[in-house]
Protein backbone atom coordinates (compact mmCIF):
# COMPACT_ATOMS: atom_id res chain seq x y z
CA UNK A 1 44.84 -77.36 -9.60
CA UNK A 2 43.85 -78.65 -12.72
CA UNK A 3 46.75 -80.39 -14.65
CA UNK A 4 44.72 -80.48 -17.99
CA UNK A 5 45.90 -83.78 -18.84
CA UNK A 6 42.38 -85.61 -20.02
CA UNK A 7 43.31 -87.30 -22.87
CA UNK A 8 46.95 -86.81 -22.83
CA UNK A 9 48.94 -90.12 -24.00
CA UNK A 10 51.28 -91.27 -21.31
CA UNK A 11 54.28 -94.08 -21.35
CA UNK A 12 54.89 -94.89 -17.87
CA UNK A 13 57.96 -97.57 -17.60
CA UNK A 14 57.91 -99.88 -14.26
CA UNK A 15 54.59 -99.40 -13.55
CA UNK A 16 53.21 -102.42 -11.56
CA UNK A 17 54.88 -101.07 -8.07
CA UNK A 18 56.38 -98.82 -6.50
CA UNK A 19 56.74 -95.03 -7.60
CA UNK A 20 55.61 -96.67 -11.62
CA UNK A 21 52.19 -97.65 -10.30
CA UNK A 22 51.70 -94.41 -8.45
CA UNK A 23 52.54 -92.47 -11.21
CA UNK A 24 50.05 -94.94 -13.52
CA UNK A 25 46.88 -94.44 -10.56
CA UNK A 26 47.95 -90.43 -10.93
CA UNK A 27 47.72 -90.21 -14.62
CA UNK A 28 44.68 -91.99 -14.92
CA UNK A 29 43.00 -89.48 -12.53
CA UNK A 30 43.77 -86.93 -14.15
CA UNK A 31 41.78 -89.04 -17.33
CA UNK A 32 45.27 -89.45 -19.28
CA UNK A 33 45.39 -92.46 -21.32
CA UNK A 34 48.31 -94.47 -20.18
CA UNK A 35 50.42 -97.37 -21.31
CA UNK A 36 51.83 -99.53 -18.48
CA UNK A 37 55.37 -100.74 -19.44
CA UNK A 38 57.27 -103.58 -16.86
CA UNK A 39 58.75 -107.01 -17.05
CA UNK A 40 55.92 -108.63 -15.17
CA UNK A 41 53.20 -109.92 -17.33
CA UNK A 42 51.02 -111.15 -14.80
CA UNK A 43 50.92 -108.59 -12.41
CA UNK A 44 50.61 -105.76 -15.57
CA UNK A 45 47.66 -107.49 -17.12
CA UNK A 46 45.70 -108.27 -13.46
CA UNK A 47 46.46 -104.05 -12.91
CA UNK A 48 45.61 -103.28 -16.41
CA UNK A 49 42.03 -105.26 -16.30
CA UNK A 50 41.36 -103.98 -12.63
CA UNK A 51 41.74 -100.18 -14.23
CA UNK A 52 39.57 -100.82 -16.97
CA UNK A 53 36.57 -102.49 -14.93
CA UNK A 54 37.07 -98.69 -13.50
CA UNK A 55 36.29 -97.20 -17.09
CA UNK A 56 39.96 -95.75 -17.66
CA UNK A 57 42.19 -95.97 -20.88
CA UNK A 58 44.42 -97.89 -20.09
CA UNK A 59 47.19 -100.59 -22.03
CA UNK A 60 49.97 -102.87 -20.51
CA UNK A 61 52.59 -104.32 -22.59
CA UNK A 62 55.39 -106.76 -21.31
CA UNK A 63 58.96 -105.84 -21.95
CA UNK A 64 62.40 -106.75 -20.76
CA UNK A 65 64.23 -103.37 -20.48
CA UNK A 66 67.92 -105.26 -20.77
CA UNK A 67 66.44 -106.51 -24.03
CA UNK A 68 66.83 -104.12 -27.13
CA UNK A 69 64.57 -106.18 -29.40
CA UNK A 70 61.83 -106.23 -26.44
CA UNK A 71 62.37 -102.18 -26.11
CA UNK A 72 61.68 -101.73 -29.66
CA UNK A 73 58.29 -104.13 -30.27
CA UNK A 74 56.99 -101.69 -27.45
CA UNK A 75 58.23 -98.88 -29.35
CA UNK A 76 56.61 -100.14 -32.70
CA UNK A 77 53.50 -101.20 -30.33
CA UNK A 78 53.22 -97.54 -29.23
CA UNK A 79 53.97 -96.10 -32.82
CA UNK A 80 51.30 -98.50 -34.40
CA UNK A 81 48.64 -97.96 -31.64
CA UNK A 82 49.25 -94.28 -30.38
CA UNK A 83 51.31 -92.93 -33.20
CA UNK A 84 52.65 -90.81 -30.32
CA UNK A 85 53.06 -90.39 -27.17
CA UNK A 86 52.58 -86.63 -25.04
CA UNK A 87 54.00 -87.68 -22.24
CA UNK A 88 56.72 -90.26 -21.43
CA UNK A 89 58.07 -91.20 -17.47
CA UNK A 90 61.22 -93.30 -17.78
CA UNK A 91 61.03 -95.25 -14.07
CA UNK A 92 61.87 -98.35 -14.71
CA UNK A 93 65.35 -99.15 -12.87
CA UNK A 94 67.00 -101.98 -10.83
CA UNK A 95 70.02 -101.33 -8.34
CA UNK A 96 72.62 -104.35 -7.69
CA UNK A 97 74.83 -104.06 -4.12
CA UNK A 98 78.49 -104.65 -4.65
CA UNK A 99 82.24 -103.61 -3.69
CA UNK A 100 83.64 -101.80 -6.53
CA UNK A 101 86.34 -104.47 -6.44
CA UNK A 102 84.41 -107.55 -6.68
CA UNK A 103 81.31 -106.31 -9.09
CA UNK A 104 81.17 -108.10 -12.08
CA UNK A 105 81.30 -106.73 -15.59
CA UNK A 106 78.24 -108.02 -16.63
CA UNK A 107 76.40 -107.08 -13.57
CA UNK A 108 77.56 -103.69 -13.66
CA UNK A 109 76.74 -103.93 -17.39
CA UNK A 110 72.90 -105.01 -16.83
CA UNK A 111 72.05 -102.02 -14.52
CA UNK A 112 73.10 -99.56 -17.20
CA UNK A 113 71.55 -101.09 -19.92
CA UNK A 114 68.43 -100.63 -18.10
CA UNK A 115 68.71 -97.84 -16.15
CA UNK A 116 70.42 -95.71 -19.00
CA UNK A 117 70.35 -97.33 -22.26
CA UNK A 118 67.00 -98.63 -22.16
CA UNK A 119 65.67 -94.99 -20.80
CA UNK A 120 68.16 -93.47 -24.05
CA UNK A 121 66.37 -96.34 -26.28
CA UNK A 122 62.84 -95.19 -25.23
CA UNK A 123 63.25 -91.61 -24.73
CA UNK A 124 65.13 -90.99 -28.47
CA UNK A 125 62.22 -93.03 -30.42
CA UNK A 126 59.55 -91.07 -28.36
CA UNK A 127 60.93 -87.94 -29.11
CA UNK A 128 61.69 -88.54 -32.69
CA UNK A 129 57.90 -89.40 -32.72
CA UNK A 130 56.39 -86.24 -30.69
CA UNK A 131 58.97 -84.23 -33.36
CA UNK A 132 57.34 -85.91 -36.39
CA UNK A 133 53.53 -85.31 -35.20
CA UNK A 134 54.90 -81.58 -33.95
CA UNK A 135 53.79 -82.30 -30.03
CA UNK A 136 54.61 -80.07 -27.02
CA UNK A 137 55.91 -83.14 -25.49
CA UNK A 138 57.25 -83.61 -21.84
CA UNK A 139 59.89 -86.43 -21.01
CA UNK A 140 60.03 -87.11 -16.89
CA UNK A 141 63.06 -89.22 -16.31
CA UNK A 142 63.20 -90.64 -12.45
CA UNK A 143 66.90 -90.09 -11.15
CA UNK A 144 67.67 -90.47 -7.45
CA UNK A 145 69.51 -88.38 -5.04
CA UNK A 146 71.91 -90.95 -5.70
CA UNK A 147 72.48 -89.27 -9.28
CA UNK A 148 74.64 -87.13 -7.32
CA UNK A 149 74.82 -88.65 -3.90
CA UNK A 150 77.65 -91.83 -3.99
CA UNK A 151 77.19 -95.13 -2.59
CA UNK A 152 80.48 -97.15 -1.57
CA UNK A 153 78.47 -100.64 -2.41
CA UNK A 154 76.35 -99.48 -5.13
CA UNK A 155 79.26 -98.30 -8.00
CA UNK A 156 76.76 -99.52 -10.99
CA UNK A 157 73.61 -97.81 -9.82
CA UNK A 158 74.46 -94.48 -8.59
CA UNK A 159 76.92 -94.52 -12.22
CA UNK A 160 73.80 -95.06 -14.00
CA UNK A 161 71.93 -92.22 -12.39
CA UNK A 162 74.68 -90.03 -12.35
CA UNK A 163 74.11 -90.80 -16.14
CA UNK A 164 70.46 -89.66 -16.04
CA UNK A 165 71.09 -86.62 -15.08
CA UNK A 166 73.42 -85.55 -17.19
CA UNK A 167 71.74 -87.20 -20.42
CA UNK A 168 68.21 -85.37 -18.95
CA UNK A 169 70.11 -81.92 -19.71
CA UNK A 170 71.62 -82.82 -22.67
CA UNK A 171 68.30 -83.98 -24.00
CA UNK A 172 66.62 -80.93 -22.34
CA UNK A 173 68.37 -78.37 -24.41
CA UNK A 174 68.65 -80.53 -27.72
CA UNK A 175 64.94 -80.79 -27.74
CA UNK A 176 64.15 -77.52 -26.86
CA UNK A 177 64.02 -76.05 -30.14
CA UNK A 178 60.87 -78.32 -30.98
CA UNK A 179 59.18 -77.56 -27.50
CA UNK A 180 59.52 -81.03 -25.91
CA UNK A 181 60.53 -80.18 -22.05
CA UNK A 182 62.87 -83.06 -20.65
CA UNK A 183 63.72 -83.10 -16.95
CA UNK A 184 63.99 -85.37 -13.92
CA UNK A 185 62.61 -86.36 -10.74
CA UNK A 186 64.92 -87.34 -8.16
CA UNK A 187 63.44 -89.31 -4.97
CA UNK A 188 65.59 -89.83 -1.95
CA UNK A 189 64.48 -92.79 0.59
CA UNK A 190 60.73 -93.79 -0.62
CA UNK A 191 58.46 -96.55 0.75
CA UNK A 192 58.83 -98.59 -2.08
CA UNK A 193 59.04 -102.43 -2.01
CA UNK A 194 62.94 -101.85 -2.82
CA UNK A 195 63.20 -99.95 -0.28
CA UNK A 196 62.24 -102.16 2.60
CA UNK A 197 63.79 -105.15 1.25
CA UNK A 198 67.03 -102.55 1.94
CA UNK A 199 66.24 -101.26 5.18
CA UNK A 200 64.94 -104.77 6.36
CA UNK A 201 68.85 -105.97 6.85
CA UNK A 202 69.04 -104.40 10.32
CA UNK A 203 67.51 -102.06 12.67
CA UNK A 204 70.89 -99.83 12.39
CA UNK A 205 70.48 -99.58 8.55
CA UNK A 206 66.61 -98.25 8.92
CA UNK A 207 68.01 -95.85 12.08
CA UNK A 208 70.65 -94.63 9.74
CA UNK A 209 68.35 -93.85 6.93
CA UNK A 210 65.57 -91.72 9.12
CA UNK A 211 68.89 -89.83 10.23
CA UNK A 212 69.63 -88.53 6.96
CA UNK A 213 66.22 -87.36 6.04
CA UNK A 214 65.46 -84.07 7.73
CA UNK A 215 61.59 -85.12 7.97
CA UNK A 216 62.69 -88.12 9.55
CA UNK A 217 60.21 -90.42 7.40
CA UNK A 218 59.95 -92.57 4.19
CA UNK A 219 58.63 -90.72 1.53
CA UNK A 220 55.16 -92.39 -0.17
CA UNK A 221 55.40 -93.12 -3.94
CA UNK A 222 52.04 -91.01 -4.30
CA UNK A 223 54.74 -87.80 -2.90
CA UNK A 224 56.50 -88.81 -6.28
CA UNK A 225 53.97 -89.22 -8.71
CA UNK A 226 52.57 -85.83 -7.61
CA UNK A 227 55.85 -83.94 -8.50
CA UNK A 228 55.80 -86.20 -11.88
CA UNK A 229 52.34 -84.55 -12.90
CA UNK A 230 53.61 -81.00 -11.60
CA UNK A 231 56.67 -81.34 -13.80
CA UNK A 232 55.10 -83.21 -16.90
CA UNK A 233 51.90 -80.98 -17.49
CA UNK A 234 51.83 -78.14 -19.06
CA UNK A 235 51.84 -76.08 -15.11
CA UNK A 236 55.28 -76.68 -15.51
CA UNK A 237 55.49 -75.52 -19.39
CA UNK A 238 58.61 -73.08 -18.61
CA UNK A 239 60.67 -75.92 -16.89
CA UNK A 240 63.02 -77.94 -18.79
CA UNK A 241 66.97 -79.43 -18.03
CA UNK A 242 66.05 -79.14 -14.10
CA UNK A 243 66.24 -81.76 -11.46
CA UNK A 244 63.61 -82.05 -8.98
CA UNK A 245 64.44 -84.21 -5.77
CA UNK A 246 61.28 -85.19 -3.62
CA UNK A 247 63.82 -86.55 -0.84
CA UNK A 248 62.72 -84.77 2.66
CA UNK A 249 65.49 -82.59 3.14
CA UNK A 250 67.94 -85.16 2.06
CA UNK A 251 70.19 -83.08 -0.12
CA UNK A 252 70.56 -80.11 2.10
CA UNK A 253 71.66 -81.89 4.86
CA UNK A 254 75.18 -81.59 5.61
CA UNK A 255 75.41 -83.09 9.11
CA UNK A 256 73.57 -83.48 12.22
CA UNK A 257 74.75 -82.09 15.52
């Protein structure tokens, strides 16, 4: 299926591992040109060079999402250098285990600010930008089945993605009447470096996991990125405000027998 994204101008946040860095590899085979957002410089630029020696269009740019100031010299990076973007995937997100009773405030605090202010931050400027240059834009946010799905030990994360989805159909309908589509990917259990750090604790915890996925297997991040380019092209031009969970049966599962 062609996606006829050549040329489209993509923000992808978190995108040195993980689900981020499949979704960067996917865009820039489909020929997008794609920014690379994350934290780590070294790892961004070593990716970023690698890609080029390749021939694709490619920039990195190092920012602290729990930093405002940092969010907005990207911002004013993209604005200067791009003057817009067509495409934006908000992915970047950290999770931080805790009783609800013994979190602290500014722990809790830090995983919204970047797993819902700093995606508000981004997403607001971008679309203010694809409204000034009239573009058909497409906003991906990455939720989790854990935007509906509650963890006992994980209050601040699954509060932030709860917060996704609900701020994905708010923007969704807001931005509708200038034709920029915002909607959200939700993975379930993914082989993602975060991921196996988790399930590394104990053989029960990696037992337990495989038990609640009907297709009894980790998804790949490539699984992901391929429902990011579905939903963000214009394939998908008649979607907007929905969720789509890549999670292997996790969310229709009520119980095994």
């Amino acid at each position: 299926m062609d996606l006829n994204l050549k040329n489209k101008k993509v923000l992808v946040t978190g995108g040195c591992q993980g689900i981020g860095l499949a979704c960067v590899k996917a865009f820039l085979n489909e020929q997008s040109k794609v920014i690379m957002v994350d934290k780590d410089y070294k790892k961004g630029e070593k990716l970023c060079k690698e890609f080029r020696k390749k021939g694709n269009d490619v920039n990195f740019f190092s920012v602290d999402l729990s930093d405002e100031q940092s969010i907005f010299k990207m911002l004013n990076f993209i604005e200067r250098e791009y003057n817009y973007v067509d495409i934006c995937i908000n992915n970047a997100g950290v999770t931080f285990r805790s009783d609800v009773l013994e979190i602290e405030l500014e722990d809790f605090k830090r995983v919204l600010n970047i797993n819902l202010i700093a995606l508000f931050i981004i997403s607001q400027n971008v679309a203010k930008n694809m409204v000034k240059f009239k573009v058909n834009g497409s906003i991906t946010n990455i939720g989790s089945v854990n935007s509906i799905l509650a963890l006992p030990d994980n209050p601040a994360y699954v509060a932030s993605k709860g917060g996704v989805l609900q701020l994905t159909k708010s923007m969704s309908i807001a931005m509708a009447k200038h034709n920029i589509r915002v909607n959200l990917v939700g993975p379930g259990s993914i082989n993602t470096p975060l991921q196996r750090s988790g399930m590394s604790r104990s053989k029960k915890l990696k037992q337990m996991v495989l038990s609640r996925t009907p297709l009894n297997r980790l998804g790949e991040p490539e699984e992901v990125a391929d429902a990011v380019l579905y939903i963000s092209s214009e394939k998908a031009s008649y979607i907007t405000g929905e969720c789509l969970y890549v999670d292997g049966g996790r969310l229709p599962l009520n119980f095994l027998v």
